[in-house]
PDB file of N, CA and C in Angstrom:
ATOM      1  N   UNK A   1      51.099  99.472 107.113  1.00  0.00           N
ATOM      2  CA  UNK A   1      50.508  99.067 105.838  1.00  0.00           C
ATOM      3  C   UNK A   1      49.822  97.720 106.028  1.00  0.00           C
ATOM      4  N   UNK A   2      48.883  97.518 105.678  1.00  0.00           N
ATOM      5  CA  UNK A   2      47.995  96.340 105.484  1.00  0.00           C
ATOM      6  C   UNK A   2      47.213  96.203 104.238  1.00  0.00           C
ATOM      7  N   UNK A   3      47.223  94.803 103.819  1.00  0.00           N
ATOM      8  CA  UNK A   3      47.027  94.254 102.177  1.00  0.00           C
ATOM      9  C   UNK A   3      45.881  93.221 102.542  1.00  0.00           C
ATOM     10  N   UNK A   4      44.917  93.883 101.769  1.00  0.00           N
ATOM     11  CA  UNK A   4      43.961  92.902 101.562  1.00  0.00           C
ATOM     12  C   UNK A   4      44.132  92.003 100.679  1.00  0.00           C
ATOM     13  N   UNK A   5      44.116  90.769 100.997  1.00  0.00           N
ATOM     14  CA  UNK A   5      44.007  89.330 100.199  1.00  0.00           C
ATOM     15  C   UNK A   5      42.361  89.269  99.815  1.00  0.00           C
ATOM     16  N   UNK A   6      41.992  88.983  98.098  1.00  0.00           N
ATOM     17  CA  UNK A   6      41.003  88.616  97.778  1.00  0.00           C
ATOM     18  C   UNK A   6      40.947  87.528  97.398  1.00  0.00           C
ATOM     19  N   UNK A   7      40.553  86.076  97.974  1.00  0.00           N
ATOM     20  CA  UNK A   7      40.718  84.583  96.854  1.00  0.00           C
ATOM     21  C   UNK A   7      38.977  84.709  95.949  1.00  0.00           C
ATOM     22  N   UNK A   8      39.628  84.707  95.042  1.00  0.00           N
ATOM     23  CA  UNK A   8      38.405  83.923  94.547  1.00  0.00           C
ATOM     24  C   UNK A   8      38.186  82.946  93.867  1.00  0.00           C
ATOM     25  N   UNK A   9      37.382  81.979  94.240  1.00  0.00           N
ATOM     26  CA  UNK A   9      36.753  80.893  93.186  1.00  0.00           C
ATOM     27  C   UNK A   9      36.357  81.269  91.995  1.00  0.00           C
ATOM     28  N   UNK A  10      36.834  80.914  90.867  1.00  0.00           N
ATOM     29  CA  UNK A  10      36.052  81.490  89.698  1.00  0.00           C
ATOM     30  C   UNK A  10      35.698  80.613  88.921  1.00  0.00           C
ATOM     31  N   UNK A  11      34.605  80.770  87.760  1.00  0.00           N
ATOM     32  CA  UNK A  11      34.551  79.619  86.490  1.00  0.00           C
ATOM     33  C   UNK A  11      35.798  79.527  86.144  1.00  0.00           C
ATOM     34  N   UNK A  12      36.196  78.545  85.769  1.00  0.00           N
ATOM     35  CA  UNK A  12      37.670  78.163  84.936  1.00  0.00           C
ATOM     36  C   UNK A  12      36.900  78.436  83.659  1.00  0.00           C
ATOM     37  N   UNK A  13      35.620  78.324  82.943  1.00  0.00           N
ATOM     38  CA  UNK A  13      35.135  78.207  81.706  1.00  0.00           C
ATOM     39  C   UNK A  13      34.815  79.833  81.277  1.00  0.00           C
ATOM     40  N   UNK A  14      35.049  80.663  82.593  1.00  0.00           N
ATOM     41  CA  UNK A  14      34.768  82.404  81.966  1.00  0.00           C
ATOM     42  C   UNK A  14      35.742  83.075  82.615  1.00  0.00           C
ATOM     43  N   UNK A  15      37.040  82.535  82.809  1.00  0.00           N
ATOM     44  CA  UNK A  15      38.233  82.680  82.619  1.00  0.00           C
ATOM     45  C   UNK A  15      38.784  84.232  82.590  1.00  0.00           C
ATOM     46  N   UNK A  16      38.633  83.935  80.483  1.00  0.00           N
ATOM     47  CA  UNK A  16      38.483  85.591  80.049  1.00  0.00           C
ATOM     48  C   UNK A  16      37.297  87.015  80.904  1.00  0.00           C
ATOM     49  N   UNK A  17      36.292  86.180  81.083  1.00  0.00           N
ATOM     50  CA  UNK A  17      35.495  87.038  81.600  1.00  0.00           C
ATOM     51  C   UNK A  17      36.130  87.407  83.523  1.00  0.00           C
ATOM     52  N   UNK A  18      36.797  87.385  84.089  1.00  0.00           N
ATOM     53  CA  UNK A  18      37.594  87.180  85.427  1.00  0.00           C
ATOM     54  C   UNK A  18      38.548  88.567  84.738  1.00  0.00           C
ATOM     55  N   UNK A  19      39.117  88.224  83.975  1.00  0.00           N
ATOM     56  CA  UNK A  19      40.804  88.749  83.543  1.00  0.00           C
ATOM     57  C   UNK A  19      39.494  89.831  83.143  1.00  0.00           C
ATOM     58  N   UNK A  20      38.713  90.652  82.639  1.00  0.00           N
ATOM     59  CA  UNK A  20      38.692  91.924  82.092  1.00  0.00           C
ATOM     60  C   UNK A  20      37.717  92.696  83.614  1.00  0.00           C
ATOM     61  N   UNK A  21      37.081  92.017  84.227  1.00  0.00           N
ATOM     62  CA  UNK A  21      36.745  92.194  85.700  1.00  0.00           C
ATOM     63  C   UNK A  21      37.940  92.586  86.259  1.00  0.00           C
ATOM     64  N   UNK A  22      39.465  91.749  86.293  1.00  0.00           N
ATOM     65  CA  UNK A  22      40.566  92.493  87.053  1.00  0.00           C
ATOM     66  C   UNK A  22      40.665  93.894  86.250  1.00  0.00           C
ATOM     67  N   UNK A  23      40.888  93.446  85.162  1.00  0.00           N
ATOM     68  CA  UNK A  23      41.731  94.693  84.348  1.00  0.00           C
ATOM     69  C   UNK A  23      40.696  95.747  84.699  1.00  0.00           C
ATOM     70  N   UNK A  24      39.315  95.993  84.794  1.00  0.00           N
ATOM     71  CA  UNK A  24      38.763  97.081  84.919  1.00  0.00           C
ATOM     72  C   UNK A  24      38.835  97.550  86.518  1.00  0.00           C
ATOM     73  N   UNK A  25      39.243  96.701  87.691  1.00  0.00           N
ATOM     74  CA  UNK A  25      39.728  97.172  88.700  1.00  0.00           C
ATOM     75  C   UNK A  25      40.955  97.950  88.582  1.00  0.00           C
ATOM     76  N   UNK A  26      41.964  97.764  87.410  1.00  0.00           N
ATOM     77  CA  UNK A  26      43.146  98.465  87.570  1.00  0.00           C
ATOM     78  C   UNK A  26      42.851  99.606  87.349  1.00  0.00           C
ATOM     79  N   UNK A  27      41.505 100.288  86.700  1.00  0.00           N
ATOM     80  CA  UNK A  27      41.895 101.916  86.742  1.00  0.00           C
ATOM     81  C   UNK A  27      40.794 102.371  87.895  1.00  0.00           C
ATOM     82  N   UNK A  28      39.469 101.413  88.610  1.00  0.00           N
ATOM     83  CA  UNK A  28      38.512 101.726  89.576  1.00  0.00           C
ATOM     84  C   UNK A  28      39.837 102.201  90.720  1.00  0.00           C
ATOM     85  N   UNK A  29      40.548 100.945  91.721  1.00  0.00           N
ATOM     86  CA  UNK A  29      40.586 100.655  92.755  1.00  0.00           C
ATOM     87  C   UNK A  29      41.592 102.327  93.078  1.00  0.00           C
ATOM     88  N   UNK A  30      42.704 102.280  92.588  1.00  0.00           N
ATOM     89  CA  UNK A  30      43.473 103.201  92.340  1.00  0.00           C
ATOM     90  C   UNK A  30      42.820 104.849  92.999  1.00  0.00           C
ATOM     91  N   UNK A  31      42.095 105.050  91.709  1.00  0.00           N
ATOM     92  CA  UNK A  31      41.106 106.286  91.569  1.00  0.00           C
ATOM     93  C   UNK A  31      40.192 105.995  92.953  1.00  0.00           C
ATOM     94  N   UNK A  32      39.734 105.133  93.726  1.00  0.00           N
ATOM     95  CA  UNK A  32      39.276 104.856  94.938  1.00  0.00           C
ATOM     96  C   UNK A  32      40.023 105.089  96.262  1.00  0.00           C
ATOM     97  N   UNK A  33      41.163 105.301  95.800  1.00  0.00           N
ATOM     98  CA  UNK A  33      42.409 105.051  97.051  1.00  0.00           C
ATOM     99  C   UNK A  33      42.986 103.866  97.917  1.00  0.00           C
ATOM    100  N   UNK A  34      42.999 102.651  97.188  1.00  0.00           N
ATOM    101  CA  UNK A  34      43.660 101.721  97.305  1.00  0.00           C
ATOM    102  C   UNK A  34      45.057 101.696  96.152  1.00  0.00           C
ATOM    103  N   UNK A  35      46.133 100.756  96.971  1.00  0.00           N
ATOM    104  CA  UNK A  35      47.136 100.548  96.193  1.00  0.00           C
ATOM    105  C   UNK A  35      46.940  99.147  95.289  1.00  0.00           C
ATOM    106  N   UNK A  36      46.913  99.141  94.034  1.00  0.00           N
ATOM    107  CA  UNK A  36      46.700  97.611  93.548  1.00  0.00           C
ATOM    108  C   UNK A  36      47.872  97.280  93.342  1.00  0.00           C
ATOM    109  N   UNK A  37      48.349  96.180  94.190  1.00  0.00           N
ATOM    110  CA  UNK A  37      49.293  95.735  94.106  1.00  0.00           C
ATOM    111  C   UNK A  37      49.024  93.887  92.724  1.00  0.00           C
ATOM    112  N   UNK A  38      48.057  93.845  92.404  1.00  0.00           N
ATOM    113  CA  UNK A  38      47.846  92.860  91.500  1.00  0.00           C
ATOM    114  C   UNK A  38      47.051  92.267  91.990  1.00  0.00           C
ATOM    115  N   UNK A  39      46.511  91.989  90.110  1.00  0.00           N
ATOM    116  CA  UNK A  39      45.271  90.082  90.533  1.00  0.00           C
ATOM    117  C   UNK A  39      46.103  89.356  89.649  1.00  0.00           C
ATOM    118  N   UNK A  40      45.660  87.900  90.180  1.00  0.00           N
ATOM    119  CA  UNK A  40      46.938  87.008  89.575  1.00  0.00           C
ATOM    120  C   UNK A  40      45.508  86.013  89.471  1.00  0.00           C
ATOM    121  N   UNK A  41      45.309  85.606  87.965  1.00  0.00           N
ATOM    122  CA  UNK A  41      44.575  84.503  87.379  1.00  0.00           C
ATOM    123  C   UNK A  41      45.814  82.871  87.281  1.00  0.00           C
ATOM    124  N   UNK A  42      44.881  81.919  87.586  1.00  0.00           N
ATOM    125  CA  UNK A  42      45.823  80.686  87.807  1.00  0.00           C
ATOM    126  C   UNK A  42      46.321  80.259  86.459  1.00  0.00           C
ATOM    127  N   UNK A  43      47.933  80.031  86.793  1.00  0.00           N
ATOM    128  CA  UNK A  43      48.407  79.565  84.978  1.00  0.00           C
ATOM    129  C   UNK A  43      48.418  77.687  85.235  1.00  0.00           C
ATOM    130  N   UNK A  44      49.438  77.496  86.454  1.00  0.00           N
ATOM    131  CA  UNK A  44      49.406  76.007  86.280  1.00  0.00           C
ATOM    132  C   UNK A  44      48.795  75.365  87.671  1.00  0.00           C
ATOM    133  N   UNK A  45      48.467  74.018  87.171  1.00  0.00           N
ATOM    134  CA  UNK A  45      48.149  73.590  88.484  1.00  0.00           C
ATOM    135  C   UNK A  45      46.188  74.129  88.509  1.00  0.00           C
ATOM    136  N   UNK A  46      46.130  74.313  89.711  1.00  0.00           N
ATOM    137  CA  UNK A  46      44.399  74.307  90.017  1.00  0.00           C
ATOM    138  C   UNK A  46      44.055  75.879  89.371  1.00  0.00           C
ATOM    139  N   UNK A  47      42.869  75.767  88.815  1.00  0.00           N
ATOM    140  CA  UNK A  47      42.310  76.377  86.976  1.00  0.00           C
ATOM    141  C   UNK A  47      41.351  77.265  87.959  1.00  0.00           C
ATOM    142  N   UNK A  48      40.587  77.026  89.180  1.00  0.00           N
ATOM    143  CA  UNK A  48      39.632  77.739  89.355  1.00  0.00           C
ATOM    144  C   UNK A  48      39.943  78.777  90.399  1.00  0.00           C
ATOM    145  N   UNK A  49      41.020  79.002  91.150  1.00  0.00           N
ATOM    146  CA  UNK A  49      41.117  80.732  91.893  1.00  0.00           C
ATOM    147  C   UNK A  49      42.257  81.419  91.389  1.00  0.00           C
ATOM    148  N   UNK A  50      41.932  82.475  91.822  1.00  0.00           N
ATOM    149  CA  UNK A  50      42.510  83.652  91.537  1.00  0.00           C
ATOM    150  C   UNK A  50      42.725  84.294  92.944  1.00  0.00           C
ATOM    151  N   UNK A  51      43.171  85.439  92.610  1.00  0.00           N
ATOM    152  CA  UNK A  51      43.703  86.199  93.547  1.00  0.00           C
ATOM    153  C   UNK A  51      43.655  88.289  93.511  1.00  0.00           C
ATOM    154  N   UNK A  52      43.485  89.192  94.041  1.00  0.00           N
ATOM    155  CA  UNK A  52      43.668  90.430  93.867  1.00  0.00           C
ATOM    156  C   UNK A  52      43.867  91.051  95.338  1.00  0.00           C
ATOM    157  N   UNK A  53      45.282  91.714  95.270  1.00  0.00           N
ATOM    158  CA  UNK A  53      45.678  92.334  96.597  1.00  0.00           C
ATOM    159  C   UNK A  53      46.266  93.376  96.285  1.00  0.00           C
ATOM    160  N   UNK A  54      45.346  94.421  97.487  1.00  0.00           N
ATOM    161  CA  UNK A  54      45.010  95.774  97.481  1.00  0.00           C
ATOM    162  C   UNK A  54      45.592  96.487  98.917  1.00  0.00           C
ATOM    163  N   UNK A  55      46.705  97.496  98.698  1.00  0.00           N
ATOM    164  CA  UNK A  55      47.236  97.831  99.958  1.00  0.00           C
ATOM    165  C   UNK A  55      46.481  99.018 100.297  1.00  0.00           C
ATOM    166  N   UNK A  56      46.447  99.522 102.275  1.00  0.00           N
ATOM    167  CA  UNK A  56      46.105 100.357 102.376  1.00  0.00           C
ATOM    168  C   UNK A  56      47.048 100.807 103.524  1.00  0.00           C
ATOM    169  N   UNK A  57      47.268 101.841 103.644  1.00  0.00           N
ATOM    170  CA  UNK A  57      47.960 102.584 105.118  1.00  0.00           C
ATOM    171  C   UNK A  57      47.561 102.021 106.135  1.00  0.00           C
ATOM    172  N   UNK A  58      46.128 101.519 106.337  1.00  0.00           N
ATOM    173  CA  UNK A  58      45.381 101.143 108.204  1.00  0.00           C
ATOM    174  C   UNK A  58      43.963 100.539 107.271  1.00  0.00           C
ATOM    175  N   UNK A  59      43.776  99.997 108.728  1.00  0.00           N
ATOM    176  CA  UNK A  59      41.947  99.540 107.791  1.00  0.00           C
ATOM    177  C   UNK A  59      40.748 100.679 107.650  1.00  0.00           C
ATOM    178  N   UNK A  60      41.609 101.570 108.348  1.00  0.00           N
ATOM    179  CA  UNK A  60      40.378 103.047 108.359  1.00  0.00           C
ATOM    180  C   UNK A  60      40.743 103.765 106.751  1.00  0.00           C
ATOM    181  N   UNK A  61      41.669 103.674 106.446  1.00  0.00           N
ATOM    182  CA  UNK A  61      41.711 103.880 104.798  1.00  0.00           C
ATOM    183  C   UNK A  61      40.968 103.129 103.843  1.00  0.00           C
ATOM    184  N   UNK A  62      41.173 101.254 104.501  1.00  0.00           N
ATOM    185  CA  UNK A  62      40.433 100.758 103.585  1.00  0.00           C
ATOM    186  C   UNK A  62      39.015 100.953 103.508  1.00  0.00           C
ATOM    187  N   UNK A  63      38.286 101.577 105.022  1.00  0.00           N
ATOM    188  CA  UNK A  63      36.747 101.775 105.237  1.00  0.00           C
ATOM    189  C   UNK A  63      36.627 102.772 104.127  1.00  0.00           C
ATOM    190  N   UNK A  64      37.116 103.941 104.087  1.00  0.00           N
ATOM    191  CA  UNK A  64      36.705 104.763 103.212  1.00  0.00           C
ATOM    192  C   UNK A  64      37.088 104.690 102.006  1.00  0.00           C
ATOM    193  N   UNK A  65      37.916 103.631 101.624  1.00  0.00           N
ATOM    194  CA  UNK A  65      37.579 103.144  99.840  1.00  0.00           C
ATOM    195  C   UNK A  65      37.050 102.255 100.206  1.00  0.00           C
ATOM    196  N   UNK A  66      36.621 101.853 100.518  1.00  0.00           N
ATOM    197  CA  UNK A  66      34.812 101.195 100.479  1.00  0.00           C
ATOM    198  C   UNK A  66      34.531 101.909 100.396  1.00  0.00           C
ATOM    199  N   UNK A  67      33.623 103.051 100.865  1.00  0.00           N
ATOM    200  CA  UNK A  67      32.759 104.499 100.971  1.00  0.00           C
ATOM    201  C   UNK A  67      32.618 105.069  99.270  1.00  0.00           C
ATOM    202  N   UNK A  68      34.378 104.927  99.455  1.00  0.00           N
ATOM    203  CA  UNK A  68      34.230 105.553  97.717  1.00  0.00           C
ATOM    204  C   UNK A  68      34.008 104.684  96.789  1.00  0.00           C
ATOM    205  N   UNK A  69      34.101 103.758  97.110  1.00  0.00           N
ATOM    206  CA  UNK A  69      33.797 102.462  95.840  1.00  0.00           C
ATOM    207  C   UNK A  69      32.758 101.936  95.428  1.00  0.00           C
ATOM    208  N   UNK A  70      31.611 102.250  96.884  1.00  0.00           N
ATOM    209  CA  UNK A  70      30.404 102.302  96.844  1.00  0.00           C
ATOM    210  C   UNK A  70      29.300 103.256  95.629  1.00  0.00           C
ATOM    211  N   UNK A  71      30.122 104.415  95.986  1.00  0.00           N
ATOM    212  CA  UNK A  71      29.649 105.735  94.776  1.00  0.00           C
ATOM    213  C   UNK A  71      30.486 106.118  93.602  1.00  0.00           C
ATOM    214  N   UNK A  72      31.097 104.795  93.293  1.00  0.00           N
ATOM    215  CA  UNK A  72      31.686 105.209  91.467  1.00  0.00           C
ATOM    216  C   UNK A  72      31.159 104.143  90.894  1.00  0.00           C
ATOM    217  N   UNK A  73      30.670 104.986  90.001  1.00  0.00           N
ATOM    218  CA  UNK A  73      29.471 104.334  88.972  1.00  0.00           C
ATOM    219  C   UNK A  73      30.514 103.015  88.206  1.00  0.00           C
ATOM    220  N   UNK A  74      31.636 103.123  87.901  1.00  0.00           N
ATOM    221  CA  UNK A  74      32.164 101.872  87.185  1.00  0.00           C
ATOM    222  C   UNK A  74      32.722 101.345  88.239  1.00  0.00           C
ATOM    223  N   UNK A  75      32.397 101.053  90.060  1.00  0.00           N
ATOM    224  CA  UNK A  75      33.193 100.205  90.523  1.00  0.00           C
ATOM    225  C   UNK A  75      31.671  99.206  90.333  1.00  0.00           C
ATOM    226  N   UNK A  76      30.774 100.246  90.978  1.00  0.00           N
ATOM    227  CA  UNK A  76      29.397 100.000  90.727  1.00  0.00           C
ATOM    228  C   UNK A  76      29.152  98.889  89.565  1.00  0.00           C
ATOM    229  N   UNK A  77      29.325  99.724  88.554  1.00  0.00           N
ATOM    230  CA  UNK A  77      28.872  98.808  87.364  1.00  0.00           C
ATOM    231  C   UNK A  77      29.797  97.207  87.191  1.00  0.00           C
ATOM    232  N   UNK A  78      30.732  97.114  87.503  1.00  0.00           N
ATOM    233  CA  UNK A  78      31.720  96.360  87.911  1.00  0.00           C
ATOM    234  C   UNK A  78      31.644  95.094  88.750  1.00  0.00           C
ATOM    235  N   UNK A  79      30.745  95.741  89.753  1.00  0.00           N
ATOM    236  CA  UNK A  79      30.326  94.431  90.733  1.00  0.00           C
ATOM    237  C   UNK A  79      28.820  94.159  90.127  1.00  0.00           C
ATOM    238  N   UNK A  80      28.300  94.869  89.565  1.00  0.00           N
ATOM    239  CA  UNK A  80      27.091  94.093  88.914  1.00  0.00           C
ATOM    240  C   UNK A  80      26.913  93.363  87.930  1.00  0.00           C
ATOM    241  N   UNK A  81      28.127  93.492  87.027  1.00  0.00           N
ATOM    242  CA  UNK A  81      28.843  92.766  85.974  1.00  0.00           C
ATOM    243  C   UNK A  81      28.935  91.061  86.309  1.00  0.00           C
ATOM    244  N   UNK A  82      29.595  91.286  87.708  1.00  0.00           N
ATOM    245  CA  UNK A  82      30.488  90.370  87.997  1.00  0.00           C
ATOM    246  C   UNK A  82      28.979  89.251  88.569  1.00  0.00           C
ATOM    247  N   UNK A  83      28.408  89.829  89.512  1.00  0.00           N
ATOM    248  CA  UNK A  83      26.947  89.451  89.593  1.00  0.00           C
ATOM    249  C   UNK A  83      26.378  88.526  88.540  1.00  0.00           C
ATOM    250  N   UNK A  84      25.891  89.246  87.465  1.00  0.00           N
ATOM    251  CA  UNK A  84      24.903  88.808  86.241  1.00  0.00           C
ATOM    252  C   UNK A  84      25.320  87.774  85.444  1.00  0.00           C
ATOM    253  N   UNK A  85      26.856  88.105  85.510  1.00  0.00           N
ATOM    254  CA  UNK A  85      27.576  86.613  84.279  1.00  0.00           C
ATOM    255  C   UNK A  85      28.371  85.870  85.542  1.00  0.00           C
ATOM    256  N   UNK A  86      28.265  85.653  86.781  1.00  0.00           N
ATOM    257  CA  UNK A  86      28.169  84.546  87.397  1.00  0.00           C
ATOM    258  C   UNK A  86      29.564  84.263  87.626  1.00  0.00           C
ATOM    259  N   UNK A  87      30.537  84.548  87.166  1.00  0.00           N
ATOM    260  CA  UNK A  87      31.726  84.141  86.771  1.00  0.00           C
ATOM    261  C   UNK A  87      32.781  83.915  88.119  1.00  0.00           C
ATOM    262  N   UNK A  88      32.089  84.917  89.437  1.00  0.00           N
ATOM    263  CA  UNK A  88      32.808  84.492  90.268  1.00  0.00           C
ATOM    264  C   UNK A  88      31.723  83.757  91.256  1.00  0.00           C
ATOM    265  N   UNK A  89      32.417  82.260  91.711  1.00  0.00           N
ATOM    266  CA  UNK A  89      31.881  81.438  92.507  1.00  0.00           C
ATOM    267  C   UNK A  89      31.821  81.657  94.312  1.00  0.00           C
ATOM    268  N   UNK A  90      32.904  82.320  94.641  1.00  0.00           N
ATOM    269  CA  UNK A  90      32.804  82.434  96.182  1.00  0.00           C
ATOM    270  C   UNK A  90      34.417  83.594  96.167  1.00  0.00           C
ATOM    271  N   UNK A  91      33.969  84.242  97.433  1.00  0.00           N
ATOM    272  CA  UNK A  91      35.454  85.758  97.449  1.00  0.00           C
ATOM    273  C   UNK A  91      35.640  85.942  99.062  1.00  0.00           C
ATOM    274  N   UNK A  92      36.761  85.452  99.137  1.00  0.00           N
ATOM    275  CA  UNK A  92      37.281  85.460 100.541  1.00  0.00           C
ATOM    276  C   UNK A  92      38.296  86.533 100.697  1.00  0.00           C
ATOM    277  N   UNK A  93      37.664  87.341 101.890  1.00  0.00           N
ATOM    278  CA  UNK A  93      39.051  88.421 102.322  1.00  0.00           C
ATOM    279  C   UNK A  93      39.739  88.032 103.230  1.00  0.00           C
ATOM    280  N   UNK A  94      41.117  88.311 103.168  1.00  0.00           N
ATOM    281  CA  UNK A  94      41.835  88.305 104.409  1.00  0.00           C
ATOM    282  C   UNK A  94      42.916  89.532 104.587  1.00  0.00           C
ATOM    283  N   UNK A  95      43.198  90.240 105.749  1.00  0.00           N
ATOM    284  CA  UNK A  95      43.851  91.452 105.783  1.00  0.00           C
ATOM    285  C   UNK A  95      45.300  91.188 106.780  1.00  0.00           C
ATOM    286  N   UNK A  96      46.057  91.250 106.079  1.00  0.00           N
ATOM    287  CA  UNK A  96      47.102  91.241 106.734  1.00  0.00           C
ATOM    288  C   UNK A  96      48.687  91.889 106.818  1.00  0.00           C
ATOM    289  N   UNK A  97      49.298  92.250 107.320  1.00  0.00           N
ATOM    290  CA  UNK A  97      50.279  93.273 107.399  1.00  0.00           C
ATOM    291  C   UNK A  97      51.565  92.975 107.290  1.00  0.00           C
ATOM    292  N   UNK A  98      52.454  93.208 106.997  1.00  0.00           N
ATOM    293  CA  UNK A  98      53.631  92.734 106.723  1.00  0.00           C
ATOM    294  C   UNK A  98      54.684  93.023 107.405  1.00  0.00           C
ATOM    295  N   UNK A  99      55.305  91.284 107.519  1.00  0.00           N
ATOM    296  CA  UNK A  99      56.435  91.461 108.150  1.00  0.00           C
ATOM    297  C   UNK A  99      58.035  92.218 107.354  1.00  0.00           C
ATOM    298  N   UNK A 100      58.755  93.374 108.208  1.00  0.00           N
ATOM    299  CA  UNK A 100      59.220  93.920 107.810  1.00  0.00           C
ATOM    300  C   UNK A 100      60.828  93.103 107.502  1.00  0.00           C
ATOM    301  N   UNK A 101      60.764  93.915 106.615  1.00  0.00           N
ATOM    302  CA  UNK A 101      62.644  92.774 105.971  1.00  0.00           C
ATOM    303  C   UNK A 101      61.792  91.760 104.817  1.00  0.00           C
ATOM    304  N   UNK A 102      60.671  91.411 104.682  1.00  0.00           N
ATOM    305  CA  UNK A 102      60.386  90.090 103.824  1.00  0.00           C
ATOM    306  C   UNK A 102      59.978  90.745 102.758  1.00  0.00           C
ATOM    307  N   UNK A 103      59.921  91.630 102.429  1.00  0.00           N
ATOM    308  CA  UNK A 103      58.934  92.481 100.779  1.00  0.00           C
ATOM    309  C   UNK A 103      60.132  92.438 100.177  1.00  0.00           C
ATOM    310  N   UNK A 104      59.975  92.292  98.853  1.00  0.00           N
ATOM    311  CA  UNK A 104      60.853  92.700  97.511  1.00  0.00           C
ATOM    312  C   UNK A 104      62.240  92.388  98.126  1.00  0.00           C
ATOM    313  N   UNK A 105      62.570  91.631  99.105  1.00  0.00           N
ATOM    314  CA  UNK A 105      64.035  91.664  99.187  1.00  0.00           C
ATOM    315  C   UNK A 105      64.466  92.711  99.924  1.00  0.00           C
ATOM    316  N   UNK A 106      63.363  93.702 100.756  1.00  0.00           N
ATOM    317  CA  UNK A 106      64.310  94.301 101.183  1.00  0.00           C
ATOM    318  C   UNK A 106      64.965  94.461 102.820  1.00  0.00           C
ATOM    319  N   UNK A 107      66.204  94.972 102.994  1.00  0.00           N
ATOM    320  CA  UNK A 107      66.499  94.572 103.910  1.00  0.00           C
ATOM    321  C   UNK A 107      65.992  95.191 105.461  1.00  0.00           C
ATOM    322  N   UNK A 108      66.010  94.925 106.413  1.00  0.00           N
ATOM    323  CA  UNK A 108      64.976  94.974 107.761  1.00  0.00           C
ATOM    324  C   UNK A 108      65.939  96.537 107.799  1.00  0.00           C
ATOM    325  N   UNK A 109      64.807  97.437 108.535  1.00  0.00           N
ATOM    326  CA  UNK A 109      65.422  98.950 108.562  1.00  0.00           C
ATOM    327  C   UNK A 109      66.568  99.010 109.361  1.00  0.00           C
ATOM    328  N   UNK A 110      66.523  98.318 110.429  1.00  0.00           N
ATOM    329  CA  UNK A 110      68.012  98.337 111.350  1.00  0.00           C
ATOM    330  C   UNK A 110      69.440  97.935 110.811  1.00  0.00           C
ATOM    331  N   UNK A 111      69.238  96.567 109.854  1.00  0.00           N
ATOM    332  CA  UNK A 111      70.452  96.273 109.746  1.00  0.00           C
ATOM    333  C   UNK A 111      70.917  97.068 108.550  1.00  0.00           C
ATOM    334  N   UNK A 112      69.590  97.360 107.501  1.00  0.00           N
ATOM    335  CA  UNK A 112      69.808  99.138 106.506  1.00  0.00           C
ATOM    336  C   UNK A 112      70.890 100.200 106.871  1.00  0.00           C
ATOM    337  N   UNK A 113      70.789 100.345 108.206  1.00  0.00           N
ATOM    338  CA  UNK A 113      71.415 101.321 108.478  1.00  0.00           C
ATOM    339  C   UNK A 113      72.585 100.993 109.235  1.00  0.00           C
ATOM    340  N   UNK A 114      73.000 100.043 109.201  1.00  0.00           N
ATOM    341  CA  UNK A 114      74.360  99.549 109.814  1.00  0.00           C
ATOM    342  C   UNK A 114      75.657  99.717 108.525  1.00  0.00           C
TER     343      UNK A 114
END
């Protein structure tokens, strides 16, 4: 499994406009074949990034939701949205995989089974 990290810079002043950009990823990314594991808008502390991380089985899963994300008209409409009202300033990916035993608490598969 590997999780794409999205940072983004955003207006702190279109805020609201960020939060309905996530929320309309929650029913795109899904229907694309990514896992949304959440976007997280900043509560305290620094006002201008955010965050949205998206799991996939391998990065050859994530190639082809790209593929599909490319040809749905509301991921489509979505990133042109995001385009026109400006709202996001700069979007950094990073992909990375997880160490096992550290998620949700749970425990490493070997000592599981002891």
């Amino acid at each position: 499994m590997i999780t794409c990290f999205i940072r983004y810079q955003i207006d702190p002043f279109q805020r609201e406009a960020f939060k309905a950009y996530a929320e309309r990823w929650g029913r795109i990314i899904p229907r694309c074949g990514g896992h949304l594991i959440g976007y997280f808008l900043p509560s305290e502390g620094t006002n201008d990034i955010a965050w949205g991380l998206i799991g996939f089985p391998s990065l050859a899963d994530y190639e082809a939701y790209r593929r599909r994300l490319k040809t749905d008209s509301e991921g489509r409409a979505n990133f042109e949205t995001a385009q026109r009202e400006r709202f996001i300033l700069r979007e950094e990916r990073t992909f990375t995989e997880l160490v096992e035993g550290t998620f949700n608490g749970l425990p490493h598969a070997a000592e599981a089974a002891r």
